[in-house]
C-alpha atoms as a PDB file:
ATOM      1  CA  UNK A   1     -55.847  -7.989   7.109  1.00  0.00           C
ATOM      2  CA  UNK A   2     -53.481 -11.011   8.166  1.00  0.00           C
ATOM      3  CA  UNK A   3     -56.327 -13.067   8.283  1.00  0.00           C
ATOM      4  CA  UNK A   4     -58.207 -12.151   5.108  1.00  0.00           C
ATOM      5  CA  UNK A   5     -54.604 -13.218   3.174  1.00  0.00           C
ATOM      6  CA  UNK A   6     -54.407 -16.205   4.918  1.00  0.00           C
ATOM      7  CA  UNK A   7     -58.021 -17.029   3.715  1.00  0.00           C
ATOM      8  CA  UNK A   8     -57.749 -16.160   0.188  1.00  0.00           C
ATOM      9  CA  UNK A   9     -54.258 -18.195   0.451  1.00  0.00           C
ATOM     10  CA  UNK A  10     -56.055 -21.481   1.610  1.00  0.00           C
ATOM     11  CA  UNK A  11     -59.102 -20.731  -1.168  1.00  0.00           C
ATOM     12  CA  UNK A  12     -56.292 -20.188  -3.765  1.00  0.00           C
ATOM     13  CA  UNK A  13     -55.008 -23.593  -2.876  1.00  0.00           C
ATOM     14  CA  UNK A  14     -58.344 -25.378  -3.058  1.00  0.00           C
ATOM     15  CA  UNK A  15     -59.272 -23.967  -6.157  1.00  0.00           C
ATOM     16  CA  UNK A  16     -55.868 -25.095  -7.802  1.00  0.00           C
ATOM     17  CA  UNK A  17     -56.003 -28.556  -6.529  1.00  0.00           C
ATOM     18  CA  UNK A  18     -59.389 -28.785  -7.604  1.00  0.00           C
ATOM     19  CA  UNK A  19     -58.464 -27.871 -11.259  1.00  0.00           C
ATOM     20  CA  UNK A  20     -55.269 -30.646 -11.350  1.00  0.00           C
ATOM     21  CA  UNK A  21     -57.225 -32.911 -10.063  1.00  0.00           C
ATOM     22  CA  UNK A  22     -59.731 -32.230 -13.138  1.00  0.00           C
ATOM     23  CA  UNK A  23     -57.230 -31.649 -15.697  1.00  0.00           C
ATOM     24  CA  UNK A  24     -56.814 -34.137 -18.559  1.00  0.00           C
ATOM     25  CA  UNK A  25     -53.005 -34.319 -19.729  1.00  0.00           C
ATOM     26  CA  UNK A  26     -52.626 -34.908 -23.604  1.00  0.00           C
ATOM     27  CA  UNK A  27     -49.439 -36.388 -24.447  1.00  0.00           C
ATOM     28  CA  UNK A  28     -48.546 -36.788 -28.049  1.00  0.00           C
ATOM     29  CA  UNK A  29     -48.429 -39.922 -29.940  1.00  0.00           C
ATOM     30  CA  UNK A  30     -45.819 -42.118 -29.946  1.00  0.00           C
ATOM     31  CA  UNK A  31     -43.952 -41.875 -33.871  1.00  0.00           C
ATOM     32  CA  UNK A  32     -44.108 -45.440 -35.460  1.00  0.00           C
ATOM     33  CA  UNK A  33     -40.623 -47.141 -36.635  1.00  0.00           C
ATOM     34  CA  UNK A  34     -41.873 -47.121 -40.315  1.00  0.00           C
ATOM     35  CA  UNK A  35     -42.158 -43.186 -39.867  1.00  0.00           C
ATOM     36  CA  UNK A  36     -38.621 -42.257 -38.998  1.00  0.00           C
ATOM     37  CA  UNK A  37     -35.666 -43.094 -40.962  1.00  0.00           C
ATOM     38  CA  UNK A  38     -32.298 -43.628 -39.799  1.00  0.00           C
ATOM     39  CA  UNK A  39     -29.488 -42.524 -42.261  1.00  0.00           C
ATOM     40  CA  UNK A  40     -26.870 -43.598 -39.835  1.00  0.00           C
ATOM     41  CA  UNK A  41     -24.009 -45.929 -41.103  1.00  0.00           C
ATOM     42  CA  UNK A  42     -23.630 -48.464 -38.711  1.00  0.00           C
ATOM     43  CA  UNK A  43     -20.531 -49.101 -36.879  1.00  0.00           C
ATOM     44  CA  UNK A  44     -19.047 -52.428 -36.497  1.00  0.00           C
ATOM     45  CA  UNK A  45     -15.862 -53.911 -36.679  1.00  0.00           C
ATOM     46  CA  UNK A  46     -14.812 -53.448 -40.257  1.00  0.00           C
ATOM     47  CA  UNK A  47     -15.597 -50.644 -41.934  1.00  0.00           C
ATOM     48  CA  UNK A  48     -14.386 -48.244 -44.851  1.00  0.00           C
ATOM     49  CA  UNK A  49     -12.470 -45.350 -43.674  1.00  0.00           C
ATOM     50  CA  UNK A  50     -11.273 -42.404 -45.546  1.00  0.00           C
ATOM     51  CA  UNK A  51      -7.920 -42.986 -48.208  1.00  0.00           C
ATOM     52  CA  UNK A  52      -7.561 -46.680 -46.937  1.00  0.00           C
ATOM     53  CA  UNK A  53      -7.553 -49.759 -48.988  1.00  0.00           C
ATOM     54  CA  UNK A  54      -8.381 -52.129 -45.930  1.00  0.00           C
ATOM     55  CA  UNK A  55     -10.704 -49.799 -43.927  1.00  0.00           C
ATOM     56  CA  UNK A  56     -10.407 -50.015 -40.336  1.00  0.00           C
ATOM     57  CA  UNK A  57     -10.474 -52.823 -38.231  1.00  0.00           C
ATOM     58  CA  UNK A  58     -10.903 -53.615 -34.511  1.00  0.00           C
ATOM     59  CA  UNK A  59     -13.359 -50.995 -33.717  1.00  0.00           C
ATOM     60  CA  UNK A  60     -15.040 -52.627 -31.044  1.00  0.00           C
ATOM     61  CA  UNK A  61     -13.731 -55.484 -28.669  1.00  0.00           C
ATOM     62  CA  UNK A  62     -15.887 -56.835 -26.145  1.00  0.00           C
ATOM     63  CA  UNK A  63     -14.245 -57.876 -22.463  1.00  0.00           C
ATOM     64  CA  UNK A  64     -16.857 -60.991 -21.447  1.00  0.00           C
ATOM     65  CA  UNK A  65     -17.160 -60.824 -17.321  1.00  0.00           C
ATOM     66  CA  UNK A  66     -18.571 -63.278 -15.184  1.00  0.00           C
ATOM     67  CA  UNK A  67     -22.132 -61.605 -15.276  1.00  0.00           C
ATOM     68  CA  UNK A  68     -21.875 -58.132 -17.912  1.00  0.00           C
ATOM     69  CA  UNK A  69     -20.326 -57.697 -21.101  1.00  0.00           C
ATOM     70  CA  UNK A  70     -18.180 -54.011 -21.457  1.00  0.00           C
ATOM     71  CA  UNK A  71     -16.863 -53.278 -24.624  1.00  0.00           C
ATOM     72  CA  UNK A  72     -13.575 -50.626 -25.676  1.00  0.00           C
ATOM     73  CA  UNK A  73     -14.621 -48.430 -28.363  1.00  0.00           C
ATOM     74  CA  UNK A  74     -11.282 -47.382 -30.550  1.00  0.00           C
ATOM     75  CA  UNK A  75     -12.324 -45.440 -33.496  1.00  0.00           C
ATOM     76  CA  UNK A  76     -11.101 -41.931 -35.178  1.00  0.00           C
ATOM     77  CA  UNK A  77     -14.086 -39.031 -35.283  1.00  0.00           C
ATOM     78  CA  UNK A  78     -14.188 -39.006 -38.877  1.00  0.00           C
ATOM     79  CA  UNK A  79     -15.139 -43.005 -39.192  1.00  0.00           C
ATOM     80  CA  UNK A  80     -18.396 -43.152 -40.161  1.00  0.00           C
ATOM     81  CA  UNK A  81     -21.755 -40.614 -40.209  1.00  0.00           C
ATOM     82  CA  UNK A  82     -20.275 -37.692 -38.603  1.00  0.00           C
ATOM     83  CA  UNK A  83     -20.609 -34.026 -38.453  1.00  0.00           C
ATOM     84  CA  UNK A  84     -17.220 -31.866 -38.772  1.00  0.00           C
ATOM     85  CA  UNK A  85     -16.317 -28.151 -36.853  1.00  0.00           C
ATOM     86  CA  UNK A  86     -14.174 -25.080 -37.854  1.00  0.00           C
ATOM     87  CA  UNK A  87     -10.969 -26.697 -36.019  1.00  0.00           C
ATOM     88  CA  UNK A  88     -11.109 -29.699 -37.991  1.00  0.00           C
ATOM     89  CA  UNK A  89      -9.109 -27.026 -40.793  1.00  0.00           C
ATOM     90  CA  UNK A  90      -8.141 -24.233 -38.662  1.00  0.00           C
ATOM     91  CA  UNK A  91      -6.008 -25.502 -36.050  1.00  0.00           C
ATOM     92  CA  UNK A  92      -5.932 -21.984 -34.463  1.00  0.00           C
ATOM     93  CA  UNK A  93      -9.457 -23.171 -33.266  1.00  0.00           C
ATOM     94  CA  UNK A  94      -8.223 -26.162 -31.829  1.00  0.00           C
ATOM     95  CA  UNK A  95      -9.797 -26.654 -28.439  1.00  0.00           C
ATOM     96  CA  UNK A  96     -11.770 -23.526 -28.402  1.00  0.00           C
ATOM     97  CA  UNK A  97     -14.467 -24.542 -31.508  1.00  0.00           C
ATOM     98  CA  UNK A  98     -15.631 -27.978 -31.258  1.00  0.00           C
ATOM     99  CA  UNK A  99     -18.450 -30.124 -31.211  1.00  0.00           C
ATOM    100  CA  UNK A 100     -19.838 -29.414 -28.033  1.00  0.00           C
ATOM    101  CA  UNK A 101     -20.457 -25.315 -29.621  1.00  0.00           C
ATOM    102  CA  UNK A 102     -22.222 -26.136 -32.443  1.00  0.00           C
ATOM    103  CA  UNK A 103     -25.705 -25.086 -31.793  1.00  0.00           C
ATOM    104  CA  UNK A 104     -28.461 -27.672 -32.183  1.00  0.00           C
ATOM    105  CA  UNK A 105     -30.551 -25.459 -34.019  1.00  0.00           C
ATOM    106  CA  UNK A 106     -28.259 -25.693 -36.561  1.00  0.00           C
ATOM    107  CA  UNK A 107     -28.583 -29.528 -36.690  1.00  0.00           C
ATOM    108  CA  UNK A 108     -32.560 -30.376 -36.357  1.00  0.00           C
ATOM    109  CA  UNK A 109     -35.116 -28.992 -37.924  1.00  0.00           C
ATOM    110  CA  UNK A 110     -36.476 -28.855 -42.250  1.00  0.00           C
ATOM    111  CA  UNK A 111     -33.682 -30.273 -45.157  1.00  0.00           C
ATOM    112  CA  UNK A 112     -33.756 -30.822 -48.335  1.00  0.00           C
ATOM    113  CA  UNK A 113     -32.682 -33.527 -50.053  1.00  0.00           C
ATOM    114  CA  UNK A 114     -31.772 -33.248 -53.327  1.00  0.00           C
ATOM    115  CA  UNK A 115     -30.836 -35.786 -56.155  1.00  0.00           C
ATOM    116  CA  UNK A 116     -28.249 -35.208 -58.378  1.00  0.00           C
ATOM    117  CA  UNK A 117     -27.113 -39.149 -59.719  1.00  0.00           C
ATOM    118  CA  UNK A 118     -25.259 -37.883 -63.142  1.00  0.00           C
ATOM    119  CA  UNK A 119     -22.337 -35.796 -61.867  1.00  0.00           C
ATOM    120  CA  UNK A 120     -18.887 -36.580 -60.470  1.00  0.00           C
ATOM    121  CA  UNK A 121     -18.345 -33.720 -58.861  1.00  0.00           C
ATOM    122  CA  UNK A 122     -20.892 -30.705 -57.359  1.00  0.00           C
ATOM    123  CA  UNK A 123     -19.691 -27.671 -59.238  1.00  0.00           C
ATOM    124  CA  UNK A 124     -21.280 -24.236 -59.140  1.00  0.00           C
ATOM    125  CA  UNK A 125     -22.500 -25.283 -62.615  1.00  0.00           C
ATOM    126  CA  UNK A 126     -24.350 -28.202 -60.663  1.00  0.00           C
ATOM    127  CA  UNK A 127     -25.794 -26.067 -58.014  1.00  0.00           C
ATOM    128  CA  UNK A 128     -26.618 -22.883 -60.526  1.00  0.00           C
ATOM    129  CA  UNK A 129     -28.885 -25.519 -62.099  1.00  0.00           C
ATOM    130  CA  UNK A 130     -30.809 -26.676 -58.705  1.00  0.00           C
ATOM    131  CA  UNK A 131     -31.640 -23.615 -58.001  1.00  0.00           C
ATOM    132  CA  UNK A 132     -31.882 -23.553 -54.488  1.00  0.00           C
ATOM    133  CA  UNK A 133     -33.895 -20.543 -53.031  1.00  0.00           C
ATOM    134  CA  UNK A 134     -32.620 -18.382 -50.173  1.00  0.00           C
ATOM    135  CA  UNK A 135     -34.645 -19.397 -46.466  1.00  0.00           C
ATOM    136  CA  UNK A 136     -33.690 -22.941 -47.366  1.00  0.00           C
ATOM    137  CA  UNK A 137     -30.798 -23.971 -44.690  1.00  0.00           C
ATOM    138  CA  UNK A 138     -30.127 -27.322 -44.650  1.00  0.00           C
ATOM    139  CA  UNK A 139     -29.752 -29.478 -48.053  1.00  0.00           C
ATOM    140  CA  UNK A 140     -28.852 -33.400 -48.158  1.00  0.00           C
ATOM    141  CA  UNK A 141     -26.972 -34.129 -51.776  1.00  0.00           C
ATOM    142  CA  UNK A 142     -27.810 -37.528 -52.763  1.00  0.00           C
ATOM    143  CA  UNK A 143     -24.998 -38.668 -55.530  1.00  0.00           C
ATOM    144  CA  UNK A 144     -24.191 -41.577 -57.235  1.00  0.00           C
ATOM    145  CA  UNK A 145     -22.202 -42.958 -54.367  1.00  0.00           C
ATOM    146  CA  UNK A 146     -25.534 -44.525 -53.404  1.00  0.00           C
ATOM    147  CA  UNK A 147     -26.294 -45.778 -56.407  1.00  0.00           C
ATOM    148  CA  UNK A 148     -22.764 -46.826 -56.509  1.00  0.00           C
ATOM    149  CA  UNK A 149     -22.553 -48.462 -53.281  1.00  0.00           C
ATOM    150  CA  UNK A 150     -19.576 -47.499 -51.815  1.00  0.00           C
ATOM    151  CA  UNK A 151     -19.880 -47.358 -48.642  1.00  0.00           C
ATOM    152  CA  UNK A 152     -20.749 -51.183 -49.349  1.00  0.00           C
ATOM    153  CA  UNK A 153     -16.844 -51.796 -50.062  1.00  0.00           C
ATOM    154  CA  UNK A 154     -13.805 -51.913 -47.912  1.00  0.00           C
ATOM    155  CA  UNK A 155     -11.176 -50.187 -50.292  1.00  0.00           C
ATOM    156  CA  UNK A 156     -11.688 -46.676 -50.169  1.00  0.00           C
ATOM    157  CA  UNK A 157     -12.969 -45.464 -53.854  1.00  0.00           C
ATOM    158  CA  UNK A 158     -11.181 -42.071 -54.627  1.00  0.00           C
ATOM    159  CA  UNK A 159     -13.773 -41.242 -57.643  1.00  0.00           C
ATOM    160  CA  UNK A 160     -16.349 -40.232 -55.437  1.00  0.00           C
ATOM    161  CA  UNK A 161     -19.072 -37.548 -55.911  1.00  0.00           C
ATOM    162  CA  UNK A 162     -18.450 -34.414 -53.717  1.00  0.00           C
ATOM    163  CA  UNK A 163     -18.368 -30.459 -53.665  1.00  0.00           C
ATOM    164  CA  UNK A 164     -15.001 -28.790 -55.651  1.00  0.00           C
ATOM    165  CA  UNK A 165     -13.866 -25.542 -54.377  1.00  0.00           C
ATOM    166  CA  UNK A 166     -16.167 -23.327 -56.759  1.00  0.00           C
ATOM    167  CA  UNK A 167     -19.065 -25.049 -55.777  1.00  0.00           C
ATOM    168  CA  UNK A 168     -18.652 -24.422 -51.945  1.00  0.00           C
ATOM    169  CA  UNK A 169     -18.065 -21.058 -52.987  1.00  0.00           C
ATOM    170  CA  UNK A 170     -21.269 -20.823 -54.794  1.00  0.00           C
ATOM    171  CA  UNK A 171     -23.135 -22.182 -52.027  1.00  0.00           C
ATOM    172  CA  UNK A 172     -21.447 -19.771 -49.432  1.00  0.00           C
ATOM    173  CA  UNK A 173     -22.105 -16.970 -51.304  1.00  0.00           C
ATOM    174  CA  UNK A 174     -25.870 -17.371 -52.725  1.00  0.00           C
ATOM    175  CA  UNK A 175     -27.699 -19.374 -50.340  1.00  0.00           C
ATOM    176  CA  UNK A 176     -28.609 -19.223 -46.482  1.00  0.00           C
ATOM    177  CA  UNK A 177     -27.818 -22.999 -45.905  1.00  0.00           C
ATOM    178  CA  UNK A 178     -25.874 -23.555 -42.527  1.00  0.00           C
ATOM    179  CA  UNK A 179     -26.099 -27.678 -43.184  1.00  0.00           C
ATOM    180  CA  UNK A 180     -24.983 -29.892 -45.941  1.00  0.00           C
ATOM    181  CA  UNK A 181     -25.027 -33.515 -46.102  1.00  0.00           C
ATOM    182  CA  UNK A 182     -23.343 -35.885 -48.472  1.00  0.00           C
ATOM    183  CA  UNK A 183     -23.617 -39.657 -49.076  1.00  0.00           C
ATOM    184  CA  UNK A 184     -19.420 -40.581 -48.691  1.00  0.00           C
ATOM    185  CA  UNK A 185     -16.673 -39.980 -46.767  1.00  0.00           C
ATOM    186  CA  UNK A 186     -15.873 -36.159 -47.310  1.00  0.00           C
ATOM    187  CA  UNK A 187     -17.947 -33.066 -48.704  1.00  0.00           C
ATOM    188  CA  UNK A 188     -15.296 -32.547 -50.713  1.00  0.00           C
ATOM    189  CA  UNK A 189     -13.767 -34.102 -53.446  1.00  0.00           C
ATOM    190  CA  UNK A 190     -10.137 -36.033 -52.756  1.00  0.00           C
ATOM    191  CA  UNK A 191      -7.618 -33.419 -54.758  1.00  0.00           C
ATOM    192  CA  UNK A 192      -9.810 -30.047 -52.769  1.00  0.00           C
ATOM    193  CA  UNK A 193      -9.760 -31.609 -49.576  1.00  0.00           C
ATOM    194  CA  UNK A 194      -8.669 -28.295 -48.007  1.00  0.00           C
ATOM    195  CA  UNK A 195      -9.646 -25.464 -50.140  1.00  0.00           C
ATOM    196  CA  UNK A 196     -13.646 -26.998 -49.548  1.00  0.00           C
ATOM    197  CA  UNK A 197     -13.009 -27.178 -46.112  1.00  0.00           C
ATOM    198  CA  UNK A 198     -12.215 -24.077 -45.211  1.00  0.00           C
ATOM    199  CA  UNK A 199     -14.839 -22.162 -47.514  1.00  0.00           C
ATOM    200  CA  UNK A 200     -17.523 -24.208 -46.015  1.00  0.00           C
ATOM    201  CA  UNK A 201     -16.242 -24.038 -42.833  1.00  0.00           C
ATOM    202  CA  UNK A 202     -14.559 -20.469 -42.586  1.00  0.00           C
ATOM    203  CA  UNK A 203     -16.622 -18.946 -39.258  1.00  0.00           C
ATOM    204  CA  UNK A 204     -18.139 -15.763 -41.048  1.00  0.00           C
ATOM    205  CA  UNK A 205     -20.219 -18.439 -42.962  1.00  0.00           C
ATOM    206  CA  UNK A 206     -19.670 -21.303 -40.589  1.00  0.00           C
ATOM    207  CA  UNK A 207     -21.207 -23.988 -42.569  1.00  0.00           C
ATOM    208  CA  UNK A 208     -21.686 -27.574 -41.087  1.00  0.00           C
ATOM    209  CA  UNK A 209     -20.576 -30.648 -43.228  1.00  0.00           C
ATOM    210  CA  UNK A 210     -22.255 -34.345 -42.145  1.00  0.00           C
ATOM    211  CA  UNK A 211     -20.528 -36.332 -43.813  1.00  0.00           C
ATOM    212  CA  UNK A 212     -21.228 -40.538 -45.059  1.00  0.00           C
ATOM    213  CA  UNK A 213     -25.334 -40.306 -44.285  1.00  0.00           C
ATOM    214  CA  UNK A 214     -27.073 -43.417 -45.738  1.00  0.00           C
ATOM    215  CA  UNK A 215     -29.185 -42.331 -48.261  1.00  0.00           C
ATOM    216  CA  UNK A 216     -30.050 -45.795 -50.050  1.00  0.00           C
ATOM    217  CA  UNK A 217     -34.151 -45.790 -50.737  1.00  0.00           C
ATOM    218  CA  UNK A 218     -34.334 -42.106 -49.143  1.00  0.00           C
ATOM    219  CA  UNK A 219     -36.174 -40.147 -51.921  1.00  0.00           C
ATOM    220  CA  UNK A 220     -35.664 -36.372 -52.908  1.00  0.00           C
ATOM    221  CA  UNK A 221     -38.473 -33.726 -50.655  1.00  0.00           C
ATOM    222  CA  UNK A 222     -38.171 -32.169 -47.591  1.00  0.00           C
ATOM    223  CA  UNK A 223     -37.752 -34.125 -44.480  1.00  0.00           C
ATOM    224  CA  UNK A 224     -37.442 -33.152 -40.751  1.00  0.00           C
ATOM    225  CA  UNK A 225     -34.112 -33.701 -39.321  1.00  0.00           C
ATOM    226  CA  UNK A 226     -32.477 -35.111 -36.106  1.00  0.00           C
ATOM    227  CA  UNK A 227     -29.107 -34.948 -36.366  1.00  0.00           C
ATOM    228  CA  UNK A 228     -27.516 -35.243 -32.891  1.00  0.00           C
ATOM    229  CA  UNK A 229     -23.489 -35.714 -32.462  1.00  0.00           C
ATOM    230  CA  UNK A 230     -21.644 -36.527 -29.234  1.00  0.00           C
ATOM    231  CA  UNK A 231     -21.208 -34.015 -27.182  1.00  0.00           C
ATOM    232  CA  UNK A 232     -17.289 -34.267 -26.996  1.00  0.00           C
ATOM    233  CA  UNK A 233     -14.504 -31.702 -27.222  1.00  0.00           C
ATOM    234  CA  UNK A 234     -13.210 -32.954 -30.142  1.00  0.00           C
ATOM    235  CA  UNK A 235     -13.254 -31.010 -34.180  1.00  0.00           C
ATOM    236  CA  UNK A 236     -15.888 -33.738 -35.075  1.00  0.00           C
ATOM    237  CA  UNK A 237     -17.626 -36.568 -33.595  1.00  0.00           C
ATOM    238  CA  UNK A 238     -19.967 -39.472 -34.594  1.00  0.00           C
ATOM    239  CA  UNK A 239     -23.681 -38.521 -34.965  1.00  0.00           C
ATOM    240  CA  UNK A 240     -27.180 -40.756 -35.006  1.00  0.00           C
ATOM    241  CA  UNK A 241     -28.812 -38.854 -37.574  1.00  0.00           C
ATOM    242  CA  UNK A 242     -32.995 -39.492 -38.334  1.00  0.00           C
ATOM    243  CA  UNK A 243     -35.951 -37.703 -39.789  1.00  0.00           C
ATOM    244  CA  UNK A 244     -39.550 -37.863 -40.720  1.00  0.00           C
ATOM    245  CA  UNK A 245     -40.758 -37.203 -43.922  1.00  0.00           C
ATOM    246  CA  UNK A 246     -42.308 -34.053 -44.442  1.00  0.00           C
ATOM    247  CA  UNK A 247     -44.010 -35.137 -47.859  1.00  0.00           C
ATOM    248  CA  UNK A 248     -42.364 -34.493 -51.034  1.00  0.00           C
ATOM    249  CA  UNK A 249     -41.708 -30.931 -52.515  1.00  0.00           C
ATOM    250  CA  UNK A 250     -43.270 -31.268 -55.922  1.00  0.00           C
ATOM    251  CA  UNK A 251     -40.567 -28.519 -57.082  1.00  0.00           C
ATOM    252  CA  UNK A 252     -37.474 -30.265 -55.994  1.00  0.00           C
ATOM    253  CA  UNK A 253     -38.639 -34.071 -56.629  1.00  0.00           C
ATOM    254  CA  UNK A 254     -37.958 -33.911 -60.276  1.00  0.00           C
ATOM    255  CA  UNK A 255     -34.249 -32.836 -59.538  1.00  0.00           C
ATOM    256  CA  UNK A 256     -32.303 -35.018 -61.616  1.00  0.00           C
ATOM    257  CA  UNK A 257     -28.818 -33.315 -63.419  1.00  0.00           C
END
């Protein structure tokens, strides 16, 4: 009996080496540069930061050795693209939810970007009027900040486009999205800094704000996203945020308001 499983052992082997050695591997294809875009501000020595009239300065310094070049990166984790957490507005949560929990699924995968260029602030009037079915979970809001460029200026601009307190509400309480993106510095506008904040964020809802994505030439449809922060214990950290276009949704591409 011994022998007979030692036989069918060595045959097993054979037989499996024979079919690696015939298999032909298929690896995808590489995706070209002109098929993902990045909507990552990038960093750099000057740059706008939130409520400041001369931005933030000496983000980067470079120490030149004899053979490498190491620079010191000094920033806060709200400069720039970044996603926010829970404790960035419930300091109960401090150290216990922070970047490192929130779950990637949450952060890749279908959004819709939306185009709403006429409003100053995104109301639940605004939002009743999109229309955004349920099963959609992440949306993009591009506002007039792009068209406005103000990420393109130092000062801080406190006019900016960005969700009031009844509009977070609205989209807490009648959609499924777990993932919003806006094109400035906060998701919410300057004088509801809190009350947005903690609707959005509260953890029976636990929605995700990315805030200050790059949305110059991006066009309204549905895209997929890659939107990948540092892994850091921190209430919010940088992110390199890209997608691929998943060709334009012919209901949502009109979207104008």
């Amino acid at each position: 009996m011994m022998k007979q499983v030692i036989a069918f052992s060595w045959w097993a082997i054979i037989l499996f080496a024979a079919v690696v050695a015939d298999a032909t591997y298929v690896f995808p294809e590489d995706l070209k540069d002109d098929c993902i875009i990045d909507i990552t501000h990038t960093y750099k020595n000057v740059m706008p930061s939130f409520d400041s009239p001369a931005g933030a300065k000496d983000i980067i310094n470079e120490r030149i050795g004899d053979i490498t070049v190491t620079s010191t990166i000094t920033m806060g984790a709200h400069l720039g693209t970044h996603v926010d957490t829970p404790s960035h507005i419930f300091k109960d949560l401090r150290g216990k939810v922070t970047v490192d929990n929130i779950k990637l699924s949450t952060l890749i995968g279908p959004v819709l970007v939306v185009q709403i260029p006429n409003e100053p602030s995104i109301t639940e009037a605004v939002l009743r009027s999109l229309n955004i079915p349920r099963g959609v979970k992440r949306v993009i809001f591009k506002t007039r900040n792009t068209e406005r460029k103000l990420m393109d200026q130092l000062a801080f601009e406190a006019d900016y486009t960005a969700f009031t307190a009844d509009g977070a509400k609205y989209l807490v309480d009648n959609t499924d999205i777990k993932f919003v993106g806006i094109d400035y510095m906060s998701i919410a506008k300057k004088e509801e800094i809190c009350p947005v904040h903690q609707i959005l964020l509260d953890q029976n809802r636990g929605i995700i704000p990315v805030e200050n994505l790059k949305l110059d030439g991006v066009e309204p449809g549905s895209y997929t996203i890659n939107c990948l922060p540092l892994r850091i214990l921190a209430e919010a950290a940088p992110v390199r945020y890209d997608w691929q276009a998943q060709g334009i949704d012919s209901t949502f591409a009109s979207i104008c308001v």
